[in-house]
N, C-alpha and C. Protein backbone atom coordinates (compact mmCIF):
# COMPACT_ATOMS: atom_id res chain seq x y z
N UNK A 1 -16.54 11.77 -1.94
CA UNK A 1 -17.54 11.59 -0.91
C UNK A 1 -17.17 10.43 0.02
N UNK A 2 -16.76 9.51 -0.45
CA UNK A 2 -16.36 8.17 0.32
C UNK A 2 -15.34 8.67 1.03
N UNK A 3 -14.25 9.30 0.79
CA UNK A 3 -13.21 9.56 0.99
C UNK A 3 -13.84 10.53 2.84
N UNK A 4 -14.62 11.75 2.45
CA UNK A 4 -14.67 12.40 3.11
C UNK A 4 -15.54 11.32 4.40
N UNK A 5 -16.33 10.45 4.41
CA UNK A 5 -16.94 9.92 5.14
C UNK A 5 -15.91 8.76 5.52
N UNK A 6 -14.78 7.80 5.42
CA UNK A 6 -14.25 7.28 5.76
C UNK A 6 -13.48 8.27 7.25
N UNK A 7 -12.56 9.47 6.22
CA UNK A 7 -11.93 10.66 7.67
C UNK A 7 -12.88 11.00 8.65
N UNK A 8 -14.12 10.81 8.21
CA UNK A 8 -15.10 11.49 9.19
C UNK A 8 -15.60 10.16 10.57
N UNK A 9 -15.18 9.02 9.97
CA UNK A 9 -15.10 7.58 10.56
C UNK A 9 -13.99 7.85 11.88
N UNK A 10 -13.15 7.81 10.99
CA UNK A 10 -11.59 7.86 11.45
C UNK A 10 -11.55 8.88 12.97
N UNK A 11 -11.93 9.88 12.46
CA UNK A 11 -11.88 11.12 13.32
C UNK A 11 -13.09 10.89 14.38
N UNK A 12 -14.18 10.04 14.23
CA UNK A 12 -15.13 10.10 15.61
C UNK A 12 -14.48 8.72 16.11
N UNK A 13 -13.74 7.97 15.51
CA UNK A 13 -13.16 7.19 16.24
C UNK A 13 -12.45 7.17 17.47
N UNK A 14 -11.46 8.32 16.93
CA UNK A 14 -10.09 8.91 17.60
C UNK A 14 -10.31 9.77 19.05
N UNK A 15 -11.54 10.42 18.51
CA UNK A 15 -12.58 11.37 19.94
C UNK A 15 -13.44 10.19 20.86
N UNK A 16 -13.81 8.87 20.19
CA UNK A 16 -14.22 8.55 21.03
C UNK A 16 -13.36 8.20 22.11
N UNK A 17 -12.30 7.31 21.50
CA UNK A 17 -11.19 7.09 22.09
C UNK A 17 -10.22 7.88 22.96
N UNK A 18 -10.14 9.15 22.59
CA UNK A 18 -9.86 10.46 23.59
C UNK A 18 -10.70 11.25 24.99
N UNK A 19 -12.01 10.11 24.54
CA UNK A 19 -13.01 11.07 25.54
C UNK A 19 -12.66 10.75 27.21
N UNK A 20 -11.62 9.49 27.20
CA UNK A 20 -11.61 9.17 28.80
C UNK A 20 -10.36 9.85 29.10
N UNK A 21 -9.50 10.75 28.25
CA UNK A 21 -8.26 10.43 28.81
C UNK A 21 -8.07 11.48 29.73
N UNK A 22 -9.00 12.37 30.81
CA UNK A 22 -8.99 13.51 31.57
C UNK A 22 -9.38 12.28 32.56
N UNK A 23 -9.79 11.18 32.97
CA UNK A 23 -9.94 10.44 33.97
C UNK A 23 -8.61 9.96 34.30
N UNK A 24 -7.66 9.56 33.02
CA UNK A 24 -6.57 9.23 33.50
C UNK A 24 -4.83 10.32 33.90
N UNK A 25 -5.55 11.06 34.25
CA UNK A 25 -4.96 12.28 34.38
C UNK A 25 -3.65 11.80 35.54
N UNK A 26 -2.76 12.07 35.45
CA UNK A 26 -1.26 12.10 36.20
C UNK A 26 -0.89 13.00 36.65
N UNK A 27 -1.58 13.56 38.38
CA UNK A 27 -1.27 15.13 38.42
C UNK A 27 0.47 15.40 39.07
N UNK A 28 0.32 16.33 38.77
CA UNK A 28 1.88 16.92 39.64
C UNK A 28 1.91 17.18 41.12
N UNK A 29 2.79 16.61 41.77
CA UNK A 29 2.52 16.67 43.19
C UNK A 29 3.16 18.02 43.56
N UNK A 30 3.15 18.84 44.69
CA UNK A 30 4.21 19.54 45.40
C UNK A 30 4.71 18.70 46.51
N UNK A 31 5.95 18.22 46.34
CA UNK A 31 6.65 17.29 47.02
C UNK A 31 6.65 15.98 46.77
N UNK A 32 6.88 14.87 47.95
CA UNK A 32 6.08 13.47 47.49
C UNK A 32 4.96 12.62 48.08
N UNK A 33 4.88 11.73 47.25
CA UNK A 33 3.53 11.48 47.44
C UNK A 33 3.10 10.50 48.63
N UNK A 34 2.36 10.67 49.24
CA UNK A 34 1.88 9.87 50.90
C UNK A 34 2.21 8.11 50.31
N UNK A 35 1.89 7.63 51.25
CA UNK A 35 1.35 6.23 51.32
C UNK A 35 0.05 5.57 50.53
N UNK A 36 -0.99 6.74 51.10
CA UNK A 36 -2.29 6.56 50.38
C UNK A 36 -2.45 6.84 48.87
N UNK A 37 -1.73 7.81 48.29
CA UNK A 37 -1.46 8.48 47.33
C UNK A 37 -2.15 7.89 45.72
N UNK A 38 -1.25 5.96 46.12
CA UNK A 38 -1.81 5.56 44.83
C UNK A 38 -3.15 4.85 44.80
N UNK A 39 -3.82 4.91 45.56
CA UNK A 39 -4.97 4.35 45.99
C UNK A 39 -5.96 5.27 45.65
N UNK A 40 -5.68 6.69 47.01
CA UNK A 40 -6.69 7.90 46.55
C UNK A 40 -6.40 8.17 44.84
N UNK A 41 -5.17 7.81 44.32
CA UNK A 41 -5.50 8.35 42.85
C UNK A 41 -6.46 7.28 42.26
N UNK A 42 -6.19 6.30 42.20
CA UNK A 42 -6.89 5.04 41.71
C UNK A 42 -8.47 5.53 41.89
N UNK A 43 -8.56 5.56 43.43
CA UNK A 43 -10.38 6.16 43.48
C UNK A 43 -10.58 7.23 42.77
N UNK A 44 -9.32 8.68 42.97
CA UNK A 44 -10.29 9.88 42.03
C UNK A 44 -10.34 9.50 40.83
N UNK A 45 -9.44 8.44 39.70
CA UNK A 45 -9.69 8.45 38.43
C UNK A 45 -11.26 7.04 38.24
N UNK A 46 -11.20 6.43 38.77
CA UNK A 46 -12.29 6.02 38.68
C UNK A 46 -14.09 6.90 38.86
N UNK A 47 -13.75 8.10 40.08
CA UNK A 47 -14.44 8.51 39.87
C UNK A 47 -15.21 9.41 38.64
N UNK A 48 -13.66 10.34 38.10
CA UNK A 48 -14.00 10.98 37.35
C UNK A 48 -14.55 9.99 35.62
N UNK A 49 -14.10 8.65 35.90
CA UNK A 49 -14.57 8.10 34.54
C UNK A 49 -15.77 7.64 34.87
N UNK A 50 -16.35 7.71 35.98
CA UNK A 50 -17.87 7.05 36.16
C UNK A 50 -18.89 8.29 35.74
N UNK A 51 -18.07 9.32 35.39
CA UNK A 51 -19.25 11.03 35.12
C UNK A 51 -19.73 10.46 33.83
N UNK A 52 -20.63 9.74 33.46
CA UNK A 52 -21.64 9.39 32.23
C UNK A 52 -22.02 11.01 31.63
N UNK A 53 -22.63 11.54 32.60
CA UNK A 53 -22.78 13.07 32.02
C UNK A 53 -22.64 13.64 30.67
N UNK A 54 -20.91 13.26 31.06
CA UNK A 54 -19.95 14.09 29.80
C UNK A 54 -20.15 13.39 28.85
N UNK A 55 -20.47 12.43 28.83
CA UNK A 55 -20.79 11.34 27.47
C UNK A 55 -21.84 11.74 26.81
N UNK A 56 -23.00 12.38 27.62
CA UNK A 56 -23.77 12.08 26.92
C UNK A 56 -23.70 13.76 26.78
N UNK A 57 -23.34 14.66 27.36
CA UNK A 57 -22.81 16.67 26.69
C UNK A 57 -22.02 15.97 25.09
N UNK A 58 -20.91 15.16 25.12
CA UNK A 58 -20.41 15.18 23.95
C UNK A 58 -20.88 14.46 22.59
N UNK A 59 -21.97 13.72 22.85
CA UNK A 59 -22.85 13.50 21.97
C UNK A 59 -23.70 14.03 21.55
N UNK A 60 -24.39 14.92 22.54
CA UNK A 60 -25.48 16.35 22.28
C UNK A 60 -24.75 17.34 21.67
N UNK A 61 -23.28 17.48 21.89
CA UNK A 61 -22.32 18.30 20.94
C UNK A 61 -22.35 18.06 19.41
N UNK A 62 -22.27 16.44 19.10
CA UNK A 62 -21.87 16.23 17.98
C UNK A 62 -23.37 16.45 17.22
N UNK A 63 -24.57 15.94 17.66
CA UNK A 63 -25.92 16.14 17.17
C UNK A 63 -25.73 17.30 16.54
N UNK A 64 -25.42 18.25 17.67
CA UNK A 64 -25.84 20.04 17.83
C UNK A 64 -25.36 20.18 16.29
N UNK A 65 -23.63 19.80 16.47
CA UNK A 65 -22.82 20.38 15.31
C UNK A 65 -23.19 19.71 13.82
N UNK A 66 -23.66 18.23 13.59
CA UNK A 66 -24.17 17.86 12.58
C UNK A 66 -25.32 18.62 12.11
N UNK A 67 -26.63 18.79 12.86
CA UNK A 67 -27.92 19.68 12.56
C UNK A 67 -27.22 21.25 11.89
N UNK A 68 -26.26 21.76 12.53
CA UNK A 68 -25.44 23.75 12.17
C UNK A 68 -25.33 23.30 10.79
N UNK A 69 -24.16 22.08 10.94
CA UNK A 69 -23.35 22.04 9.64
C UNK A 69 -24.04 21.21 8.33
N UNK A 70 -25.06 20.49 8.35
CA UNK A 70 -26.23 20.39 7.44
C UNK A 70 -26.98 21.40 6.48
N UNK A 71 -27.48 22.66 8.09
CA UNK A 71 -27.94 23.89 7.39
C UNK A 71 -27.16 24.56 6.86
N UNK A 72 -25.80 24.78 7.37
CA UNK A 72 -25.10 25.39 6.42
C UNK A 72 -24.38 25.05 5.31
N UNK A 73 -23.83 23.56 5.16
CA UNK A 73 -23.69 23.18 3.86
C UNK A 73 -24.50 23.34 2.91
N UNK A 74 -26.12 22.62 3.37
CA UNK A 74 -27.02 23.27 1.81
C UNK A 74 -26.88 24.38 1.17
N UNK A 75 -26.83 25.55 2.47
CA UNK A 75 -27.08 26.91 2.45
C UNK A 75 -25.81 27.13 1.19
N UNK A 76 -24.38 26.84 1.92
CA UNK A 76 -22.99 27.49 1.36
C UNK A 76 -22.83 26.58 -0.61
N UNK A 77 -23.03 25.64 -0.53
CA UNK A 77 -22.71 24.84 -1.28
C UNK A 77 -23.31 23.31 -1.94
N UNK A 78 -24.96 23.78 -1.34
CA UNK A 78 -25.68 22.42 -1.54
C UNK A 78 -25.66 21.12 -0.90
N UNK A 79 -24.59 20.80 -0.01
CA UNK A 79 -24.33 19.42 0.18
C UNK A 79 -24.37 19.19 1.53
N UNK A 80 -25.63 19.19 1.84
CA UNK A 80 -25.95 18.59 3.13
C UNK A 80 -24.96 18.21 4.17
N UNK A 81 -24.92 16.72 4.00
CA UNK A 81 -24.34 15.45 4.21
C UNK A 81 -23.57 16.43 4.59
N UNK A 82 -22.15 16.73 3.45
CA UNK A 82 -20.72 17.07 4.09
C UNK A 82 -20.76 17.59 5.06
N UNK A 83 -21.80 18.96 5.20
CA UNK A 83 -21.63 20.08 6.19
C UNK A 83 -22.25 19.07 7.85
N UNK A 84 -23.12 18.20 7.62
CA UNK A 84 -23.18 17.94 8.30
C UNK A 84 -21.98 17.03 9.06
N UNK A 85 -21.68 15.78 8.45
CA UNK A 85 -20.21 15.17 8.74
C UNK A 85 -19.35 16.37 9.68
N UNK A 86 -19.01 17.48 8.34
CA UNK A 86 -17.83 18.71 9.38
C UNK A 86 -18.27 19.01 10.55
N UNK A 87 -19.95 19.45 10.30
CA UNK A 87 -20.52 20.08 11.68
C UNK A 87 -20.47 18.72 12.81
N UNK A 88 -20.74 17.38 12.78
CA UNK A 88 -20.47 16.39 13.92
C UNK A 88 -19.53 16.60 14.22
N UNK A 89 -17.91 16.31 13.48
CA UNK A 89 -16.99 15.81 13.66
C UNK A 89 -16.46 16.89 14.74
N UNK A 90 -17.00 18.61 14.38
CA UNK A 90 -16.81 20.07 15.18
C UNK A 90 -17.04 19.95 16.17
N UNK A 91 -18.38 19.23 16.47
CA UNK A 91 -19.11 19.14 17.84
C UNK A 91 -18.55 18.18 18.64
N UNK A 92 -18.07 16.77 18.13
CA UNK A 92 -18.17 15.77 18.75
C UNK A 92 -16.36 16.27 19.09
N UNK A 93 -15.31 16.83 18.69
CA UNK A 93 -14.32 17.05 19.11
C UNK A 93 -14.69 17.93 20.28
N UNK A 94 -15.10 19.29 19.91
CA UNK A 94 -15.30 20.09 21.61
C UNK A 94 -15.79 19.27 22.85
N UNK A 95 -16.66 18.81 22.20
CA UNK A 95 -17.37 17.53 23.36
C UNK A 95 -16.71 16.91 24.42
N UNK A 96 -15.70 16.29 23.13
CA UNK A 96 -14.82 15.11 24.05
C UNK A 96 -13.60 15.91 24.65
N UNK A 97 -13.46 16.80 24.31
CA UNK A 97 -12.68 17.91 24.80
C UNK A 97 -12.77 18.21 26.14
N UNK A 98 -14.06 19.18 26.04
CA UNK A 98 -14.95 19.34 27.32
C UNK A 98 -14.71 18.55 28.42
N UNK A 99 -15.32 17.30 27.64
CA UNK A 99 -15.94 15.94 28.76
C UNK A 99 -14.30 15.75 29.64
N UNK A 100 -12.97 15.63 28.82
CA UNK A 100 -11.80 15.26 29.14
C UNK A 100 -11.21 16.39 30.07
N UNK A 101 -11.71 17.36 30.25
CA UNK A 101 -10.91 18.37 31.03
C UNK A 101 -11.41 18.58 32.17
N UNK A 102 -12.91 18.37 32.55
CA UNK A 102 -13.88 18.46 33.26
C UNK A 102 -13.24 17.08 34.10
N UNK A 103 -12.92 15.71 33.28
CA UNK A 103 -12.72 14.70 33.99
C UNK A 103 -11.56 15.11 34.72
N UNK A 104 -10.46 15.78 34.20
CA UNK A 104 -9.01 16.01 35.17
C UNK A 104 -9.00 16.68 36.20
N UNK A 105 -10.33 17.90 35.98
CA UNK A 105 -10.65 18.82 37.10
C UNK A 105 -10.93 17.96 38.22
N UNK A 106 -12.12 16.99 37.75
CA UNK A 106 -12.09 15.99 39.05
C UNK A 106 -11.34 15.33 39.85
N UNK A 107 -10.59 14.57 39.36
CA UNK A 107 -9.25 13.75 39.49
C UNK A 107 -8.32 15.10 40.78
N UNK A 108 -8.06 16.00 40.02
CA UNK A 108 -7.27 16.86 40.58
C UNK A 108 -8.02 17.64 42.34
N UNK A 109 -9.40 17.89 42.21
CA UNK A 109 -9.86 18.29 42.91
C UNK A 109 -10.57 17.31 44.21
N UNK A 110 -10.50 16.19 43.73
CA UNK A 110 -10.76 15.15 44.48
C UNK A 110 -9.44 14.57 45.43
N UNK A 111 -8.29 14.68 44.55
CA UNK A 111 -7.07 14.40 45.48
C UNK A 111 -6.91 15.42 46.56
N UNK A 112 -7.27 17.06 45.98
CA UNK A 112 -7.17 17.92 46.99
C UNK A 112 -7.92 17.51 48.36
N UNK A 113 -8.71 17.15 48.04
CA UNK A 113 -10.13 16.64 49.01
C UNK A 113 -9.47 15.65 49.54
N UNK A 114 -8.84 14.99 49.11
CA UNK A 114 -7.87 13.77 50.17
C UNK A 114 -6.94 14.07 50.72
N UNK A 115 -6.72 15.50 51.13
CA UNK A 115 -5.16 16.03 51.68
C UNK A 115 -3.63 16.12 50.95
N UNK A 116 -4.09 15.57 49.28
CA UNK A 116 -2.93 15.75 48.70
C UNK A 116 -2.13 17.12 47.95
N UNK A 117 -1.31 17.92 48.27
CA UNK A 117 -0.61 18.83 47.66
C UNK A 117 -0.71 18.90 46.11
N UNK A 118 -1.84 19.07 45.28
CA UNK A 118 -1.61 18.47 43.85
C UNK A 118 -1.80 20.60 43.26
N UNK A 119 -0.74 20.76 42.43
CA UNK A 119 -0.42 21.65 41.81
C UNK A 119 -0.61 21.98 40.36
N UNK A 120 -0.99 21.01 39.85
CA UNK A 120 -1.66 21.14 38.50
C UNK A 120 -1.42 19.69 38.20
């Protein structure tokens, strides 16, 4: 039990820590990059890390998935707790997932918006 709640530490650690990294997104140019280039990037990644939003979708994720995986641990095997732990740790990964891809979309779509050639 300790064991499983230490990984379960470990692992919302690692997501929290993963949840910005679609703000710091490094897109691919077609060709090279203007003058303005590192500036407008500087603004779109700031913007996309100011989306609070996603913070708070990937916490309503992890809730969601602790409450599933509660009911279904009792249900499968009695043990609450665990199912719940699995069910956060389920939620709170898609979450930060989510939140991180949503942030690059920005980044990427915001440079477009500044006249930059960005290709993925």
């Amino acid at each position: 039990m300790r064991t499983t709640i230490t990984i379960s530490t470990a692992m919302l650690a690692l997501v929290a820590a993963c949840a910005d990294s679609g703000a710091n997104y490094q897109p691919i140019l077609d060709g090279a990059p203007t003058p303005a280039y590192q500036a407008d990037l500087d603004a779109c990644q700031a913007l996309a890390r100011n989306q609070t939003q996603f913070d708070e979708d990937t916490i309503a994720a992890t809730v969601l998935g602790a409450g599933v995986g509660a009911v279904l641990g009792e249900a499968d095997s009695g043990d609450a707790l665990e199912g719940a732990i699995a069910g956060a740790l389920a939620g709170g990964v898609s979450g930060a997932v989510d939140a991180s891809e949503k942030r690059e979309a920005i980044v990427i779509e915001c440079l477009r918006g500044r006249g930059h050639r960005v290709v993925g």
